[in-house]
N, C-alpha and C. Protein backbone atom coordinates (compact mmCIF):
# COMPACT_ATOMS: atom_id res chain seq x y z
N UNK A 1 98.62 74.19 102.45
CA UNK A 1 98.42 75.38 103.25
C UNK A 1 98.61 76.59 102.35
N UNK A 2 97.80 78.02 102.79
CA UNK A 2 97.72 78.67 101.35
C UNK A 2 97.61 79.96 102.39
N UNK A 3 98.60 80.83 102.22
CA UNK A 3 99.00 81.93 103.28
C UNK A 3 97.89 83.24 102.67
N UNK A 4 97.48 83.74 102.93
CA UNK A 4 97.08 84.97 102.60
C UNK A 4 97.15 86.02 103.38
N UNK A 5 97.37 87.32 102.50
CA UNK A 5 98.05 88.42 103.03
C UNK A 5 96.50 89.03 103.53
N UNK A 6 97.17 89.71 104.97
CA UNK A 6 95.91 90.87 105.56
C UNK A 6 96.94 91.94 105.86
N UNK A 7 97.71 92.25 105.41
CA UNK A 7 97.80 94.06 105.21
C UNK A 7 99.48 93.67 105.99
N UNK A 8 100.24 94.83 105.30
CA UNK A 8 101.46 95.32 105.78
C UNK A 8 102.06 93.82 106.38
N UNK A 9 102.50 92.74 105.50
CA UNK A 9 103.04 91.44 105.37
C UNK A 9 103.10 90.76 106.69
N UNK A 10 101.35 90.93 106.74
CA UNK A 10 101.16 89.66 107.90
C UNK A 10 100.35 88.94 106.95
N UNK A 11 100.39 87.86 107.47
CA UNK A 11 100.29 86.43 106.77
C UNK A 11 99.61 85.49 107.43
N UNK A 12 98.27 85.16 107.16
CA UNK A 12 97.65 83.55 108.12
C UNK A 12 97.15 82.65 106.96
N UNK A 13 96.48 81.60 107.76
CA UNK A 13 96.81 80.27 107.13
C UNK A 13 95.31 80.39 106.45
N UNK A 14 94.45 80.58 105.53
CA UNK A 14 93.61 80.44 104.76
C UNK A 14 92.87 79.43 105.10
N UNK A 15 93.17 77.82 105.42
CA UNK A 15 92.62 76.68 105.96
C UNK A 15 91.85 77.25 107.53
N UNK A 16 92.14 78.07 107.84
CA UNK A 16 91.85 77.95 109.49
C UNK A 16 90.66 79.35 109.54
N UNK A 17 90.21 80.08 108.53
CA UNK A 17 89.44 80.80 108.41
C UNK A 17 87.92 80.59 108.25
N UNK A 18 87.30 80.96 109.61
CA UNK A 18 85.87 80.56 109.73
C UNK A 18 84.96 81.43 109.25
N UNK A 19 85.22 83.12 109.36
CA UNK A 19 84.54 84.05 108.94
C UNK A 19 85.20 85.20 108.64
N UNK A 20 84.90 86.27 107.87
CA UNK A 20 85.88 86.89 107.58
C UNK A 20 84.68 88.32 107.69
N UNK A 21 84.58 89.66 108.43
CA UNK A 21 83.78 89.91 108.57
C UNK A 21 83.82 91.48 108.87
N UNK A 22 83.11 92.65 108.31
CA UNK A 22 83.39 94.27 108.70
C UNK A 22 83.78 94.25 109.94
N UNK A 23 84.39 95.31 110.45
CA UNK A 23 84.31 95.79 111.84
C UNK A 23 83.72 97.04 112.36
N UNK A 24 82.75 97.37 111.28
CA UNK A 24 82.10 98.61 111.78
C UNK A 24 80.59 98.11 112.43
N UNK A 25 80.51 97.02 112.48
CA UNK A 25 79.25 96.14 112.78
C UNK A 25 79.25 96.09 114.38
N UNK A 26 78.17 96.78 115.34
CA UNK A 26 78.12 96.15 116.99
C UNK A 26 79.24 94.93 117.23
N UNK A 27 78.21 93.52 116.58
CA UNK A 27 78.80 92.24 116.71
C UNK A 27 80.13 91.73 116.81
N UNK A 28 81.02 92.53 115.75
CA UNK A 28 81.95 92.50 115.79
C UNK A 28 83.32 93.26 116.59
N UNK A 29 82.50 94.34 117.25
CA UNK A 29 83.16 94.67 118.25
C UNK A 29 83.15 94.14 119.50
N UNK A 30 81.92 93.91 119.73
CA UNK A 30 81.73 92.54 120.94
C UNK A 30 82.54 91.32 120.62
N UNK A 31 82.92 90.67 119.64
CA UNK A 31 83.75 89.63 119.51
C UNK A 31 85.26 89.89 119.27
N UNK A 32 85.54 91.29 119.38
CA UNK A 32 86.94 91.89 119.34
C UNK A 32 87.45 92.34 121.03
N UNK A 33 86.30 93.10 121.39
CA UNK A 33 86.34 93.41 123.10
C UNK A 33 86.49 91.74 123.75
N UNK A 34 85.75 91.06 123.55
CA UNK A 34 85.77 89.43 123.95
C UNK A 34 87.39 88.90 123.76
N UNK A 35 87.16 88.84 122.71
CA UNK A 35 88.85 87.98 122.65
C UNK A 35 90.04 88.34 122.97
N UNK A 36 90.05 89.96 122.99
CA UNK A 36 91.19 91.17 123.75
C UNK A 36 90.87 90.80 125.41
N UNK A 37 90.18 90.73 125.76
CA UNK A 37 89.84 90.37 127.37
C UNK A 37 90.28 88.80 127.95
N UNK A 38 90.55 87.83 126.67
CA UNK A 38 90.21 86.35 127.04
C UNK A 38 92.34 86.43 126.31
N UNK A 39 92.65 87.47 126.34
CA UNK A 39 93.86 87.56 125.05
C UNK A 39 93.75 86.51 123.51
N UNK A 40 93.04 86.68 122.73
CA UNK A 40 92.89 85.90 121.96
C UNK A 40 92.93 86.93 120.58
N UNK A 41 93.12 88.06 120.80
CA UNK A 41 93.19 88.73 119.74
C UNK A 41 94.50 88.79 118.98
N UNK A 42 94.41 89.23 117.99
CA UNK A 42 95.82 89.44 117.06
C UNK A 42 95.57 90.67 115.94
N UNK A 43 96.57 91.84 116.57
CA UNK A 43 96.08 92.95 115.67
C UNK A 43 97.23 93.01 114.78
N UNK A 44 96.77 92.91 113.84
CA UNK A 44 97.44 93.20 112.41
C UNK A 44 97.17 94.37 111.74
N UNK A 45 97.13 95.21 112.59
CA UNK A 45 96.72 96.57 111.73
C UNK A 45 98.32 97.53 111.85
N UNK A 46 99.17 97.30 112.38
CA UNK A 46 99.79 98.66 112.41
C UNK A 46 100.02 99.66 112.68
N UNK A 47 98.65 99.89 113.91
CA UNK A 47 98.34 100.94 113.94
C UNK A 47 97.45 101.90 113.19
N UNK A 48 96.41 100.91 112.35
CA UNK A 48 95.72 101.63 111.36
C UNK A 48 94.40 101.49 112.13
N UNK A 49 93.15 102.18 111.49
CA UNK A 49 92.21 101.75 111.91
C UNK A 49 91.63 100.38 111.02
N UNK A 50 90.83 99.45 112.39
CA UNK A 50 90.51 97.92 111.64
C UNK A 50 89.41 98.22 110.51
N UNK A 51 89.26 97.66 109.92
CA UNK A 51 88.39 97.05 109.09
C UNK A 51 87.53 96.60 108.87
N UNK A 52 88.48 95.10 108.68
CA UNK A 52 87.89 93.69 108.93
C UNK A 52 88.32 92.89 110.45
N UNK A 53 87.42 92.13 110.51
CA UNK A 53 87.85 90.96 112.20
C UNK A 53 87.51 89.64 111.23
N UNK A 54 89.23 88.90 111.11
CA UNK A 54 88.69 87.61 110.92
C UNK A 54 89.09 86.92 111.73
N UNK A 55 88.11 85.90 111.83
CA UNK A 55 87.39 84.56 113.23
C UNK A 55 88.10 83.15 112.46
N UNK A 56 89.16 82.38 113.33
CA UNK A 56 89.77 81.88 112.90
C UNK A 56 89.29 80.27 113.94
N UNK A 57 89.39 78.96 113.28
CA UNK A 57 88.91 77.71 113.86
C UNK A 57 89.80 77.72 115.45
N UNK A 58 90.58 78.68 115.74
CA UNK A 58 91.16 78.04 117.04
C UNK A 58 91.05 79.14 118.15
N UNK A 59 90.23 79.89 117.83
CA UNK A 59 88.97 80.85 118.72
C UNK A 59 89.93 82.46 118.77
N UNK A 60 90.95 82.50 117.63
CA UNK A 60 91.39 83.38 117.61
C UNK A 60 90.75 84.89 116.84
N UNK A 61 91.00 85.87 117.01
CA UNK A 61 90.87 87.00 116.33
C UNK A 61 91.48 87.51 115.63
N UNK A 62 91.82 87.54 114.33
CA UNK A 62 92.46 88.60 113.63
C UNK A 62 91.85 90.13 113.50
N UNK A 63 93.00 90.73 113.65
CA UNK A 63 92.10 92.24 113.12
C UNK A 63 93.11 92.75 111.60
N UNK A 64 92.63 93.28 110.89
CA UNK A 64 93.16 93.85 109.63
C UNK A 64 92.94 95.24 109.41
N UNK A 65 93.83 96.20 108.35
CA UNK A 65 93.47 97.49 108.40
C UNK A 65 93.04 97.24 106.92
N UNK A 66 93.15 96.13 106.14
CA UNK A 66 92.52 96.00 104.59
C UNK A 66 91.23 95.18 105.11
N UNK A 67 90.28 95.98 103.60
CA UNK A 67 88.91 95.98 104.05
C UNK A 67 88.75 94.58 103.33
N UNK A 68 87.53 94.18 103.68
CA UNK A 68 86.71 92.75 103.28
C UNK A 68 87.04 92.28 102.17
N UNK A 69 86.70 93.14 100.93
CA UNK A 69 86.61 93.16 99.89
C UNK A 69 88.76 92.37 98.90
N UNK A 70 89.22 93.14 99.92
CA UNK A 70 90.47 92.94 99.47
C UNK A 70 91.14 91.71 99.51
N UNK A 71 90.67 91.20 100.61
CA UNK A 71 91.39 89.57 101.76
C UNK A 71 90.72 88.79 100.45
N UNK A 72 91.76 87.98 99.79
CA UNK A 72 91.49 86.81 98.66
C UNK A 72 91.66 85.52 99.80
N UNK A 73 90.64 84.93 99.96
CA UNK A 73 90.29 83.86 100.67
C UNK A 73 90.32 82.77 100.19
């Protein structure tokens, strides 16, 4: 199991990462409004503005305030 950091020492499991993906994209706000409605979201921002939305194998949502580029996968 191989933890990787998404911003201000939150921590998920690298194995369980299906997509990792902007959040300035429509799509991805539809799959952020979706999983906040179904509670399936998990904001990891802090209070920052998101980023990235990563889509995790157990229909969860991450949200991050570090951008795409940063998340070592």
């Amino acid at each position: 199991m191989k933890l990787i950091d998404v911003g201000y020492g939150n921590r998920i499991n690298s194995d369980r990462i299906v997509a990792v993906i902007g959040a300035d994209s429509a799509p991805a706000k539809r799959i952020v409004s979706a999983a906040k409605d179904k509670n399936t979201a998990i904001d990891a921002t802090c209070g920052k503005k998101t980023k990235t939305v990563i889509v995790m194998d157990s229909g969860h949502i991450v949200m991050s305030a570090k951008s795409s580029d940063t998340i070592d996968v």
